[in-house]
PDB file of N, CA and C in Angstrom:
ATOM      1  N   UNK A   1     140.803  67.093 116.498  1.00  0.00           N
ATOM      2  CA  UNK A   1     140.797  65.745 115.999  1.00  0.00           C
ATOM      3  C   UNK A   1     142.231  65.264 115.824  1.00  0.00           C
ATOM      4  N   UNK A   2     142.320  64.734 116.814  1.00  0.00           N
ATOM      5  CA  UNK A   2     144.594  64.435 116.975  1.00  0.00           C
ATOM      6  C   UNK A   2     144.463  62.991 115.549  1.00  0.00           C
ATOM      7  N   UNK A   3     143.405  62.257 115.634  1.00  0.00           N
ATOM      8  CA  UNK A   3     144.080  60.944 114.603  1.00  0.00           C
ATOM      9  C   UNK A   3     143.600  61.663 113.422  1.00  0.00           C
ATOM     10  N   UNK A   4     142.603  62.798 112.996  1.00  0.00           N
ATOM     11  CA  UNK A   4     142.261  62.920 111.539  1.00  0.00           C
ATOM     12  C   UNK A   4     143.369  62.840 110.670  1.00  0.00           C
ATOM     13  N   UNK A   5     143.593  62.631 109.618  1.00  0.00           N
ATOM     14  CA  UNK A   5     144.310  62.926 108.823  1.00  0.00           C
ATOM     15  C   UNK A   5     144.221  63.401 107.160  1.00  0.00           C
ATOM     16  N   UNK A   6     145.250  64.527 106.740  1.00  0.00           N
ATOM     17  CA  UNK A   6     144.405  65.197 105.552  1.00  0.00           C
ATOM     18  C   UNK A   6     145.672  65.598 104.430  1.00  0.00           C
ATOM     19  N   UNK A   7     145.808  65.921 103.775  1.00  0.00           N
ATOM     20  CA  UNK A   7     146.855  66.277 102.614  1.00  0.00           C
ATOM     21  C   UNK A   7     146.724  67.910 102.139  1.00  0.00           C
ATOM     22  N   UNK A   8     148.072  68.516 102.713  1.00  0.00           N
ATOM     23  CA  UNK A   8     148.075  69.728 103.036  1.00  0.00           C
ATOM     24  C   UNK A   8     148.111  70.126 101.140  1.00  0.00           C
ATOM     25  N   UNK A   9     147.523  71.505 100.631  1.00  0.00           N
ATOM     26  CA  UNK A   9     147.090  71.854  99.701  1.00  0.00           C
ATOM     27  C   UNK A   9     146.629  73.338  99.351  1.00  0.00           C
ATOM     28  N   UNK A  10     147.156  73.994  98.682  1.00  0.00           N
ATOM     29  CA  UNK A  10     147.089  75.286  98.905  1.00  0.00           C
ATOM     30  C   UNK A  10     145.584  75.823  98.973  1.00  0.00           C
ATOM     31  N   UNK A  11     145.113  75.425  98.651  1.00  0.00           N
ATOM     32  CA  UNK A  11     142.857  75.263  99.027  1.00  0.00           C
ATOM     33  C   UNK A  11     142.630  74.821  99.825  1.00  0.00           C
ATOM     34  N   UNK A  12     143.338  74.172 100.674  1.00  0.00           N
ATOM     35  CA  UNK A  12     142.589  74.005 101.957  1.00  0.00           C
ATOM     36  C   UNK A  12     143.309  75.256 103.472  1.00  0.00           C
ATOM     37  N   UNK A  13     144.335  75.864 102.989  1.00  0.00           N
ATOM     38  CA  UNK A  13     145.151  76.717 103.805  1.00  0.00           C
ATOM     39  C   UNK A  13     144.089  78.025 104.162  1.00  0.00           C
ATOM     40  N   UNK A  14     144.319  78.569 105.714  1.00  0.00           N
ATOM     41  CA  UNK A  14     143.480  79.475 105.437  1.00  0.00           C
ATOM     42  C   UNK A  14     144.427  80.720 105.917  1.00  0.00           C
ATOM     43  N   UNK A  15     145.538  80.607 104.986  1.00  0.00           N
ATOM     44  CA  UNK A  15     146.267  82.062 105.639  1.00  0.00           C
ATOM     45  C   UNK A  15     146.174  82.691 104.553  1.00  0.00           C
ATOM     46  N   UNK A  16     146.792  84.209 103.953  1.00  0.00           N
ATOM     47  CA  UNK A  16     146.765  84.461 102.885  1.00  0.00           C
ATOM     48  C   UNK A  16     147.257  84.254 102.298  1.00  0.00           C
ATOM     49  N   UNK A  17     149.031  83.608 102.438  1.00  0.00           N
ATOM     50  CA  UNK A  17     149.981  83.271 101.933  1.00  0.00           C
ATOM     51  C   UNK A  17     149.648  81.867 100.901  1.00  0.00           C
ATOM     52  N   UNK A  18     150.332  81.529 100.324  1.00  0.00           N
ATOM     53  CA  UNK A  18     149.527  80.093  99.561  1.00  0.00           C
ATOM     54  C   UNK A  18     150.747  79.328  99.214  1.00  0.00           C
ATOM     55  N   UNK A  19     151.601  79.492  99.355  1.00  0.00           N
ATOM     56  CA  UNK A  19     152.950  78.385  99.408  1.00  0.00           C
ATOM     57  C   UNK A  19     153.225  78.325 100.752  1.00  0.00           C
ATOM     58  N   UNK A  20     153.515  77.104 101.034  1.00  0.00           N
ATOM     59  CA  UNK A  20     154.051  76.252 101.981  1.00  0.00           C
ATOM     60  C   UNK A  20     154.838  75.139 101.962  1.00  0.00           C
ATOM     61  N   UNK A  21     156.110  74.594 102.467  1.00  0.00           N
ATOM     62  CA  UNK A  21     157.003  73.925 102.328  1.00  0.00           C
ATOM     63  C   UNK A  21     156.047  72.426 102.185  1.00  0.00           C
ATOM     64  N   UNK A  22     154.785  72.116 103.449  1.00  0.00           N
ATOM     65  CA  UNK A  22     154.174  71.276 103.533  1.00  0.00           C
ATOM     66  C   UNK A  22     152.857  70.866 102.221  1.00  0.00           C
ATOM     67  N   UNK A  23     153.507  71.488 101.297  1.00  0.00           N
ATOM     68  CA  UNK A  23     152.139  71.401  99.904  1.00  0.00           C
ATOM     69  C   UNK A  23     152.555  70.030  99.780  1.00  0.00           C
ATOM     70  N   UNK A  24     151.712  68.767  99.415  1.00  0.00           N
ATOM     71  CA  UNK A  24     151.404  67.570  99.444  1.00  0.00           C
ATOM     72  C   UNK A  24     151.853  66.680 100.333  1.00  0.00           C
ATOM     73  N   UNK A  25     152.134  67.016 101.795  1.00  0.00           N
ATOM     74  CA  UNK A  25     152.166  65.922 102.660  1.00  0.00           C
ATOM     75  C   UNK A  25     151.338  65.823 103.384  1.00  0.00           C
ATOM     76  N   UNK A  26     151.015  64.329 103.329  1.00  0.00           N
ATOM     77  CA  UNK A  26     149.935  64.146 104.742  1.00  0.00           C
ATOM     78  C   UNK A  26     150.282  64.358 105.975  1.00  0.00           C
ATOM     79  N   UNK A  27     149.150  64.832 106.838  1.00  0.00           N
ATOM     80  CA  UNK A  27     149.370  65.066 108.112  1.00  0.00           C
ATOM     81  C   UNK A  27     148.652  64.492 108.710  1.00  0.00           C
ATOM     82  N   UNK A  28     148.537  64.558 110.364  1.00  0.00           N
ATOM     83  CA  UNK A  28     147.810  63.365 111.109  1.00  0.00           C
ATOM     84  C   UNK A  28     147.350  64.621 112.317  1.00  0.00           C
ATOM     85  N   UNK A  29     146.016  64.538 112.592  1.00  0.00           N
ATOM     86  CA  UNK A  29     145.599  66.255 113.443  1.00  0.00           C
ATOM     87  C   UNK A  29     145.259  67.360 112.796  1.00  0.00           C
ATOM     88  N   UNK A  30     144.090  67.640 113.249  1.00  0.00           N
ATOM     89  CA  UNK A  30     143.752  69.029 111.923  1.00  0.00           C
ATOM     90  C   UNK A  30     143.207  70.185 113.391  1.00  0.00           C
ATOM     91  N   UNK A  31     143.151  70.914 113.416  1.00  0.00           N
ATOM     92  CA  UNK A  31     142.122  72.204 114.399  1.00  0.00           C
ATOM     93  C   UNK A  31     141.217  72.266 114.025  1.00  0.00           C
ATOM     94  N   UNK A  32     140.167  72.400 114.793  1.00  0.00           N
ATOM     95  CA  UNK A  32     139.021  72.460 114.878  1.00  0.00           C
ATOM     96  C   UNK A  32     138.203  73.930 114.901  1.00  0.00           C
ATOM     97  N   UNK A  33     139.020  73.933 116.265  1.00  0.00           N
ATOM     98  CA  UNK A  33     138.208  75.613 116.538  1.00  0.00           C
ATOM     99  C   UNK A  33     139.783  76.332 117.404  1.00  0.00           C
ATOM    100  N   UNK A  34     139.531  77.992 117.413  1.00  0.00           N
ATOM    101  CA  UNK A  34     140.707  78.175 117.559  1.00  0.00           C
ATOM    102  C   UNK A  34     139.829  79.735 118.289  1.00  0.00           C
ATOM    103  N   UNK A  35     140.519  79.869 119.290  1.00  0.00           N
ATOM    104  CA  UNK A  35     140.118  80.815 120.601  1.00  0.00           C
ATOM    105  C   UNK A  35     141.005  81.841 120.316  1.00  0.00           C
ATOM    106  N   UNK A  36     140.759  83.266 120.364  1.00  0.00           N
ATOM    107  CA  UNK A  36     141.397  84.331 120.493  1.00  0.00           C
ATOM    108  C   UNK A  36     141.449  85.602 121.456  1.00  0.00           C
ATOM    109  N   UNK A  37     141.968  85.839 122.484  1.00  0.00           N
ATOM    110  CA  UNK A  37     141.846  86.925 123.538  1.00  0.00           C
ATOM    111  C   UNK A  37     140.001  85.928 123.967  1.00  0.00           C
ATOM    112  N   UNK A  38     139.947  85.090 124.351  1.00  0.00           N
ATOM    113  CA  UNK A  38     138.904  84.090 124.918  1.00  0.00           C
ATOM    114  C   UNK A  38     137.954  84.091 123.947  1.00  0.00           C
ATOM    115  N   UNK A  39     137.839  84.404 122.795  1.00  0.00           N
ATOM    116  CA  UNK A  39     136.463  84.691 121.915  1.00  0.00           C
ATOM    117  C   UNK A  39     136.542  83.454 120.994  1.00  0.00           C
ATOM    118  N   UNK A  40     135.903  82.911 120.631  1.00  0.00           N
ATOM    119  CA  UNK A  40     135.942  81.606 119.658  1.00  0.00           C
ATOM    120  C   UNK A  40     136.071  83.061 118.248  1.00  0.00           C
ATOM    121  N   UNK A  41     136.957  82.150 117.166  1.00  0.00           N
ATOM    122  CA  UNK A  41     137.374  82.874 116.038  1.00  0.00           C
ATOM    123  C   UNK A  41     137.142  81.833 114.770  1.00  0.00           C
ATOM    124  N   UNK A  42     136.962  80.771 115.251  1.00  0.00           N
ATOM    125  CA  UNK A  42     137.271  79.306 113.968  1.00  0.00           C
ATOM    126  C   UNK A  42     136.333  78.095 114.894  1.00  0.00           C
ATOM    127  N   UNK A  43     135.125  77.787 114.255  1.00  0.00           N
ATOM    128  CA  UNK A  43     134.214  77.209 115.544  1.00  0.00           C
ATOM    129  C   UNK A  43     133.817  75.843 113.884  1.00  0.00           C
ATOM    130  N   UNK A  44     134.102  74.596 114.022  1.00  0.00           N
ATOM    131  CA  UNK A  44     134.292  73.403 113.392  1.00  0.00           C
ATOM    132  C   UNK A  44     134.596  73.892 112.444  1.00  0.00           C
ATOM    133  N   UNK A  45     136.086  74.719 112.124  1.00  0.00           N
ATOM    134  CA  UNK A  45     136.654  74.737 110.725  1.00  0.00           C
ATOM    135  C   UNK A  45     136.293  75.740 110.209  1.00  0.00           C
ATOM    136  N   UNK A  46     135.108  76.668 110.152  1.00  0.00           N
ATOM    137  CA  UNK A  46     134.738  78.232 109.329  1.00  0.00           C
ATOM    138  C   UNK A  46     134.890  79.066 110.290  1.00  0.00           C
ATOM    139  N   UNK A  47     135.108  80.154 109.711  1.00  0.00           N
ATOM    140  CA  UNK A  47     135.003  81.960 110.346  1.00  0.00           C
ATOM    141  C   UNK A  47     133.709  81.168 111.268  1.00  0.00           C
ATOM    142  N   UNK A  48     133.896  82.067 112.502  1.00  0.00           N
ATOM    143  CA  UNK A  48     132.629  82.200 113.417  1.00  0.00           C
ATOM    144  C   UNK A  48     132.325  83.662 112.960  1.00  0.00           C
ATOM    145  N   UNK A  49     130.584  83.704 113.715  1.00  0.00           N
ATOM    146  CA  UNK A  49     130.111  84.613 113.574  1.00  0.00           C
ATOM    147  C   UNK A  49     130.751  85.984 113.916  1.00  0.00           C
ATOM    148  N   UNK A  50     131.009  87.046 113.017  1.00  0.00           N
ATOM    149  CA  UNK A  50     131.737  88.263 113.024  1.00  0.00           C
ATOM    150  C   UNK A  50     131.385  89.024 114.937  1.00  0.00           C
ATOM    151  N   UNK A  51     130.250  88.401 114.864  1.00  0.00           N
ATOM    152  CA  UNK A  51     129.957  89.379 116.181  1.00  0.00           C
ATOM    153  C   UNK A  51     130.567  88.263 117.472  1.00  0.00           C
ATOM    154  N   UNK A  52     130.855  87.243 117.527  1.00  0.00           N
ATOM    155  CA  UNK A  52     131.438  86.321 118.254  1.00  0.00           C
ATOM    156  C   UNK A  52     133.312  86.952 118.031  1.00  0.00           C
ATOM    157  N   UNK A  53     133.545  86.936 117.002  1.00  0.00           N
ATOM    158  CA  UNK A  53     134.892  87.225 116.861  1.00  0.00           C
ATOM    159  C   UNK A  53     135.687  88.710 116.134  1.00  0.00           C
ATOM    160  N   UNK A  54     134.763  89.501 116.511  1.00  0.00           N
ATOM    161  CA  UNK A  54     135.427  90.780 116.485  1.00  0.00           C
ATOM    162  C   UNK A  54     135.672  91.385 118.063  1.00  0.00           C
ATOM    163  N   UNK A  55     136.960  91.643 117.627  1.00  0.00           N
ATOM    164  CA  UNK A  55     137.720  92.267 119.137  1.00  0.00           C
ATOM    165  C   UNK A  55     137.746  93.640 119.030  1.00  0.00           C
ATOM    166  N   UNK A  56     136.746  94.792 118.690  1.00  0.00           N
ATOM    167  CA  UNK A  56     137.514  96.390 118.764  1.00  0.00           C
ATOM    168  C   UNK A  56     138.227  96.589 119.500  1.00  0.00           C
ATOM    169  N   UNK A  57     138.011  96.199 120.478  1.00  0.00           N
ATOM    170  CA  UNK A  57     138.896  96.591 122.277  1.00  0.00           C
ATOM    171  C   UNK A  57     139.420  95.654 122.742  1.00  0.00           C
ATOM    172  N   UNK A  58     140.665  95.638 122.529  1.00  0.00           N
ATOM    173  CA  UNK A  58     141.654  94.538 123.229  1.00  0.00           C
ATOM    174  C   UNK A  58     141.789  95.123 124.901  1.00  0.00           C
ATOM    175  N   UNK A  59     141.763  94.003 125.752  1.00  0.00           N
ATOM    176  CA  UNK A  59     141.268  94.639 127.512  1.00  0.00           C
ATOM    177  C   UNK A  59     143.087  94.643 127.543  1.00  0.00           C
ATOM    178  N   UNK A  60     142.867  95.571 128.962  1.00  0.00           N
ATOM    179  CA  UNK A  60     143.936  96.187 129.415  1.00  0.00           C
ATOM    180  C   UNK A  60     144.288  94.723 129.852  1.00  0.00           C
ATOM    181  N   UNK A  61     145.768  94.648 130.506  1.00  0.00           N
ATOM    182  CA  UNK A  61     146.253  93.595 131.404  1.00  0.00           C
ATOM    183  C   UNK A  61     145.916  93.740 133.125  1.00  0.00           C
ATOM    184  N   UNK A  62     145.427  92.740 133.145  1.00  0.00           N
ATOM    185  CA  UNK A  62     144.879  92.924 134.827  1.00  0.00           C
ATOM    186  C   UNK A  62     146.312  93.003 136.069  1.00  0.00           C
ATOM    187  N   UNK A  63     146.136  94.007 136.713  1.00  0.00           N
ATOM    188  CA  UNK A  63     147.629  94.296 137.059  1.00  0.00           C
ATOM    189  C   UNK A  63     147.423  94.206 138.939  1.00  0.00           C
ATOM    190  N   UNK A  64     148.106  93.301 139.411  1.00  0.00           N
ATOM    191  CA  UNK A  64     147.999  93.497 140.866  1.00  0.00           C
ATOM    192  C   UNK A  64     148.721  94.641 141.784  1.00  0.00           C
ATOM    193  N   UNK A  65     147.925  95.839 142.300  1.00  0.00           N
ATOM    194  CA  UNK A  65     148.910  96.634 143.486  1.00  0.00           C
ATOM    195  C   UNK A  65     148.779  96.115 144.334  1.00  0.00           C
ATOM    196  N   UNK A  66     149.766  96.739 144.754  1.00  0.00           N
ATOM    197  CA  UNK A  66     150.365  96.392 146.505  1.00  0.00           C
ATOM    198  C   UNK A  66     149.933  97.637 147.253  1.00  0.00           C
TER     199      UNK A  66
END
């Protein structure tokens, strides 16, 4: 949502950390959903389902021989 706009706040943060330089300024753009190694991880704003976004096995890198 690029025009939303919202007022950054240590309750609405979802890292663990809880200070941020940006505590009471508005911003304009919020994320929505947020993709990890291709797996949806953040699907309209909450945790997605654990079984959607647990990675045990990170895949090798696909490697071209010659």
């Amino acid at each position: 949502h690029p025009q939303a706009q919202w007022t950054v706040t240590a309750d609405r943060l979802a890292s663990r950390s809880r200070n941020t330089p940006f505590a009471g300024r508005r911003l304009r753009g919020r994320v929505v959903h947020t993709i990890l190694r291709g797996r949806m991880t953040v699907r309209d704003r909450a945790l997605a389902h654990p079984r959607e976004s647990d990675d045990d096995e990170t895949p090798e890198p696909e490697t071209a021989h010659a």
